[in-house]
N, C-alpha and C. Protein backbone atom coordinates (compact mmCIF):
# COMPACT_ATOMS: atom_id res chain seq x y z
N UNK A 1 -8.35 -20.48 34.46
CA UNK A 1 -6.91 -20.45 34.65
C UNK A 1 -6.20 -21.14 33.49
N UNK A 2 -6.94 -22.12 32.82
CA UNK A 2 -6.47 -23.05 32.00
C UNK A 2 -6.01 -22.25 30.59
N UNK A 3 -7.09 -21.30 30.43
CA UNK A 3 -7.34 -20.40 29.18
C UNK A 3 -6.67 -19.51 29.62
N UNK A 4 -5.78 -18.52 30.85
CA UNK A 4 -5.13 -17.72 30.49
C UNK A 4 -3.35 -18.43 30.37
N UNK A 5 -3.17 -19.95 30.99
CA UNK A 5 -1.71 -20.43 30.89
C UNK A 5 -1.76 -20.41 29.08
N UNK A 6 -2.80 -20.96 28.93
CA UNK A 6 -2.90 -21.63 27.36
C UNK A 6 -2.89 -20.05 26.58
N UNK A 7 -3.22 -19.35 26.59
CA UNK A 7 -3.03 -17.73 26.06
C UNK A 7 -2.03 -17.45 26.07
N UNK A 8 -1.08 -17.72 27.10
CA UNK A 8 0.39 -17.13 27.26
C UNK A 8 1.31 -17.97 26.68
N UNK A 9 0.95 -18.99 26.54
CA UNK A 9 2.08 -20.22 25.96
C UNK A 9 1.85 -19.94 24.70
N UNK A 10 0.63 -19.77 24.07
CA UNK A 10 0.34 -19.11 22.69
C UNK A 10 1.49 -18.28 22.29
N UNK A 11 1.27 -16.85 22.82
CA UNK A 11 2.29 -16.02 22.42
C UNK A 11 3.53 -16.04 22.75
N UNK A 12 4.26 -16.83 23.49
CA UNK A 12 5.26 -17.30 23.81
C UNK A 12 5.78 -17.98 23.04
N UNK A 13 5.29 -18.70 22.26
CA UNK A 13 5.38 -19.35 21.21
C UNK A 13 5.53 -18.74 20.25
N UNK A 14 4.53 -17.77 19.19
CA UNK A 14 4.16 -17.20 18.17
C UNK A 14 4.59 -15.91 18.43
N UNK A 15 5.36 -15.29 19.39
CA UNK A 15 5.76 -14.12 19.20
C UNK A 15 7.30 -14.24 18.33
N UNK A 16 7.68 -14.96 18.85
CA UNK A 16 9.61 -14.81 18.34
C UNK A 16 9.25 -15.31 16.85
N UNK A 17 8.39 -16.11 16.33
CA UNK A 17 8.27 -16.15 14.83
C UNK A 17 7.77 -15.13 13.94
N UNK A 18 7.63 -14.01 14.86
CA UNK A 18 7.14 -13.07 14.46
C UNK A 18 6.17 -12.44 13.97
N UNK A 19 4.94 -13.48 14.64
CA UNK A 19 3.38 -13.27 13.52
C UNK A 19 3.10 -11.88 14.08
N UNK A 20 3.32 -11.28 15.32
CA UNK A 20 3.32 -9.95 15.42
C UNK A 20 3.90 -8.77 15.16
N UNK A 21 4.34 -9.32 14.35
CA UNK A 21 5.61 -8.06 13.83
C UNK A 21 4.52 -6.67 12.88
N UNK A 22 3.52 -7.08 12.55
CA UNK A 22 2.63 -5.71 12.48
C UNK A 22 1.97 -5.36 13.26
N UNK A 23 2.10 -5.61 14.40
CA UNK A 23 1.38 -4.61 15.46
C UNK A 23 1.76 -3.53 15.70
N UNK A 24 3.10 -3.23 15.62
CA UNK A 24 3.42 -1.59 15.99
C UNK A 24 3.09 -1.19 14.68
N UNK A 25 3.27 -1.50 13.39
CA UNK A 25 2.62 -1.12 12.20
C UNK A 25 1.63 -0.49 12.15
N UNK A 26 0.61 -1.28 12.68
CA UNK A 26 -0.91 -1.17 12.66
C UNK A 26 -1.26 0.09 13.58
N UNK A 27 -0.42 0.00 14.68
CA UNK A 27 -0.47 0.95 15.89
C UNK A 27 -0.34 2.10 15.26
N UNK A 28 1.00 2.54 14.85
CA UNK A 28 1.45 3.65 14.02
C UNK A 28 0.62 4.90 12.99
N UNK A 29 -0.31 3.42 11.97
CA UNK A 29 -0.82 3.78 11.37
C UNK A 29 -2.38 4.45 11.66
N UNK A 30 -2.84 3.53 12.69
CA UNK A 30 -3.99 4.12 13.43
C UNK A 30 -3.98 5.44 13.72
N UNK A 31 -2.70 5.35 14.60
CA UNK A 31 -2.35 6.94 15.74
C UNK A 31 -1.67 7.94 15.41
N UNK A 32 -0.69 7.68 14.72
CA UNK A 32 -0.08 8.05 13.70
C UNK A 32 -0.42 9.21 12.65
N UNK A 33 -0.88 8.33 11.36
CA UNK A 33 -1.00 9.02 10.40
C UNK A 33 -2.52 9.07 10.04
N UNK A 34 -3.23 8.31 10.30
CA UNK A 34 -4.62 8.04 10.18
C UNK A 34 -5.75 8.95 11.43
N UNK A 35 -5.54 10.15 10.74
CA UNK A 35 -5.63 11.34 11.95
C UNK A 35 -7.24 11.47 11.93
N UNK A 36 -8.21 11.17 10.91
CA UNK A 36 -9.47 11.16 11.25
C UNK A 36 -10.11 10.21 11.11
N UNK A 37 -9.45 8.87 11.34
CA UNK A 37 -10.30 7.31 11.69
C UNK A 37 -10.75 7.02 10.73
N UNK A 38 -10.40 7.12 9.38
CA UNK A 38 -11.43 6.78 7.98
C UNK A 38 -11.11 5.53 7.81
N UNK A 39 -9.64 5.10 7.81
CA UNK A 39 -9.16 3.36 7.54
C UNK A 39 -7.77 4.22 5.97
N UNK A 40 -7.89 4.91 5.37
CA UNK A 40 -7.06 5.62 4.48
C UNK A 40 -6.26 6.69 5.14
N UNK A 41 -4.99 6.91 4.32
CA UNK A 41 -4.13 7.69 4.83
C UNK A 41 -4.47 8.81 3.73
N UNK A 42 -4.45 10.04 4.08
CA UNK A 42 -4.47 10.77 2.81
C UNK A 42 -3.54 11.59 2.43
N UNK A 43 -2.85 12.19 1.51
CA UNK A 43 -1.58 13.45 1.16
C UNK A 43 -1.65 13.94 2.34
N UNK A 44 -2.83 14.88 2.82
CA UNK A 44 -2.43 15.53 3.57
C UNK A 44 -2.06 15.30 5.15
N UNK A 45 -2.46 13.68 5.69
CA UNK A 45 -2.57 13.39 6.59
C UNK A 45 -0.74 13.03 6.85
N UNK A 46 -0.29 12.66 5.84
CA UNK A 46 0.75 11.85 5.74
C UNK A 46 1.68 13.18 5.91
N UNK A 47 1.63 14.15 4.83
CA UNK A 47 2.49 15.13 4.65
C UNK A 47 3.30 15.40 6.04
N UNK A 48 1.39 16.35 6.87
CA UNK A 48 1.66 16.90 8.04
C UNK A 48 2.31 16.05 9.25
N UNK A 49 1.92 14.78 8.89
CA UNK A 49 2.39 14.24 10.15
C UNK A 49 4.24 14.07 10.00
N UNK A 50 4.56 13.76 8.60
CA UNK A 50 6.05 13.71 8.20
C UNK A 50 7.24 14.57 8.71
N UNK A 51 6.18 16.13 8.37
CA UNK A 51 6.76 17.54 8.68
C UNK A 51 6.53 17.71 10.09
N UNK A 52 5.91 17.30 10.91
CA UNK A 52 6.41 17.23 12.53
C UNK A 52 7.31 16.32 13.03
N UNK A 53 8.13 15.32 11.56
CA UNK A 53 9.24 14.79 12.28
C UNK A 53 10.59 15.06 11.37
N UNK A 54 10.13 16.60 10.76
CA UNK A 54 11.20 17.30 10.31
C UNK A 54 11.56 17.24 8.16
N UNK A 55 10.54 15.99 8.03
CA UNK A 55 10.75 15.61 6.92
C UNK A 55 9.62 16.93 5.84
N UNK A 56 10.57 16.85 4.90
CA UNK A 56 10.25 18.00 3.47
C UNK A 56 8.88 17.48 2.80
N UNK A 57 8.54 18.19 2.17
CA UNK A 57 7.13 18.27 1.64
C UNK A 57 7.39 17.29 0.56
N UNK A 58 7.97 17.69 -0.07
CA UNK A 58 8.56 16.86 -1.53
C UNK A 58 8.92 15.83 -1.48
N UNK A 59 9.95 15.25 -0.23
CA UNK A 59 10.00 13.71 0.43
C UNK A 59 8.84 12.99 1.00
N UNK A 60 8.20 13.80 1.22
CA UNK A 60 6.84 13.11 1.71
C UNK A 60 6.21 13.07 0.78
N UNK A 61 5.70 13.63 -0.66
CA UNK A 61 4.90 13.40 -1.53
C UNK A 61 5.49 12.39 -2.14
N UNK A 62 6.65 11.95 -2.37
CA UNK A 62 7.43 11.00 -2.98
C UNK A 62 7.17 9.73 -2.08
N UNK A 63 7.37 9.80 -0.97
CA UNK A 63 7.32 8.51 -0.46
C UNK A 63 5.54 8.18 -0.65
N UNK A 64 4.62 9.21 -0.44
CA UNK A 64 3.48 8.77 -0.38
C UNK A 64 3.10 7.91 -1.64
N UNK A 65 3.69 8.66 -2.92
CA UNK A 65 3.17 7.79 -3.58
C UNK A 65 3.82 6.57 -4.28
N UNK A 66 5.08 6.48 -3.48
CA UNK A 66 5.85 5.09 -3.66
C UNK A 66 4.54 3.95 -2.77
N UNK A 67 4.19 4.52 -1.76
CA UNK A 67 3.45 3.80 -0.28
C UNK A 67 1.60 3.55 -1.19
N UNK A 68 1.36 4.23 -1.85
CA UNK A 68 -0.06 4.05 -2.69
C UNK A 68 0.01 3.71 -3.68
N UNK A 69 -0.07 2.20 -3.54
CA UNK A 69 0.14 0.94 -4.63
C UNK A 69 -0.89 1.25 -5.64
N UNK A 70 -2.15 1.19 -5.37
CA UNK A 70 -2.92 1.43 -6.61
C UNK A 70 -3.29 2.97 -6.83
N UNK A 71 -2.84 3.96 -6.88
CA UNK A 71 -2.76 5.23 -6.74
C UNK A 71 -3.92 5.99 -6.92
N UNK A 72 -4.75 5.57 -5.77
CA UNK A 72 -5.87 5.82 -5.79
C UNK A 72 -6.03 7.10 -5.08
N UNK A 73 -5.20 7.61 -4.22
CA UNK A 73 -4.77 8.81 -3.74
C UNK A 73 -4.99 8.89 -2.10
N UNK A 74 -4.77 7.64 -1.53
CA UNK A 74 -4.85 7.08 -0.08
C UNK A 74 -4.34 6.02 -0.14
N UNK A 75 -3.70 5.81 1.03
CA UNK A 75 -2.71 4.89 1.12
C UNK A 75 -4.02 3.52 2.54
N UNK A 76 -3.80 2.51 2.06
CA UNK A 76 -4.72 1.88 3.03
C UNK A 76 -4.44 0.89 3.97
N UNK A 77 -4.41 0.41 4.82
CA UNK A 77 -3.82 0.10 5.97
C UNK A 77 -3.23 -1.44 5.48
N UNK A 78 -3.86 -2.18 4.34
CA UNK A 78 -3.05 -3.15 3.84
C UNK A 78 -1.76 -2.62 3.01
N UNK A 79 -1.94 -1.35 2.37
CA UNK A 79 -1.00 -0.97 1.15
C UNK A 79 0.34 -0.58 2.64
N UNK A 80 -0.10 0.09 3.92
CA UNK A 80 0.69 0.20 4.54
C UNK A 80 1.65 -1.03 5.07
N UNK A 81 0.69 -1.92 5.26
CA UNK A 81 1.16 -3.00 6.02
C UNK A 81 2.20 -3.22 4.73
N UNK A 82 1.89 -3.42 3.31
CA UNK A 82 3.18 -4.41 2.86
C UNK A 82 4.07 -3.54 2.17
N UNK A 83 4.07 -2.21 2.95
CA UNK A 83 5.58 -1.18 2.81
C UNK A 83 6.29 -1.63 3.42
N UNK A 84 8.10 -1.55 2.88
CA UNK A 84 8.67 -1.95 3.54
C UNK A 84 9.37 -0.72 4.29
C-alpha cells in the first residue's frame, strides 16, 4: 500500500513539471507513424500516414526532412522526440 501512495505522490508531483510531456509523443510515434515496429520512421511511413490527415505529398517530404536531423533517411524516435 505504501508503494502504490508513494507511486501516486510521485506523479503528482512530477507530472505538472512536465517530465511527461513526451508520452503522447512517444505514443504517436509508436502508433502513429512507426507502422512496422522497426524504432525509424521512414518517407514512406510518414508520407502515408500525413495523407490520411489530408496533408500533400510535398509538405510531407518537406517536413520529413526538416524532422531527419542527420539525414540518414529515417527519422528516429529521439530525432522525433526533439521536433518541435
Amino acid at each position: 500500500m505504501k508503494n502504490i501512495l508513494l507511486s501516486i505522490l510521485i506523479i503528482s508531483f512530477l507530472a505538472p513539471m512536465g517530465l511527461f510531456a513526451n508520452d503522447a509523443k512517444i505514443k504517436r510515434f509508436k502508433k502513429s507513424f512507426d507502422q512496422n515496429s522497426d524504432g525509424v520512421i521512414s518517407l514512406d511511413e510518414y508520407v502515408a500516414v500525413r495523407a490520411k490527415w489530408g496533408k500533400s505529398e510535398d509538405e510531407s517530404q518537406k517536413f520529413f526532412k526538416y524532422h531527419d536531423k542527420n539525414k540518414d533517411g529515417g527519422i528516429t524516435l529521439e530525432e522525433f522526440l526533439a521536433s518541435k
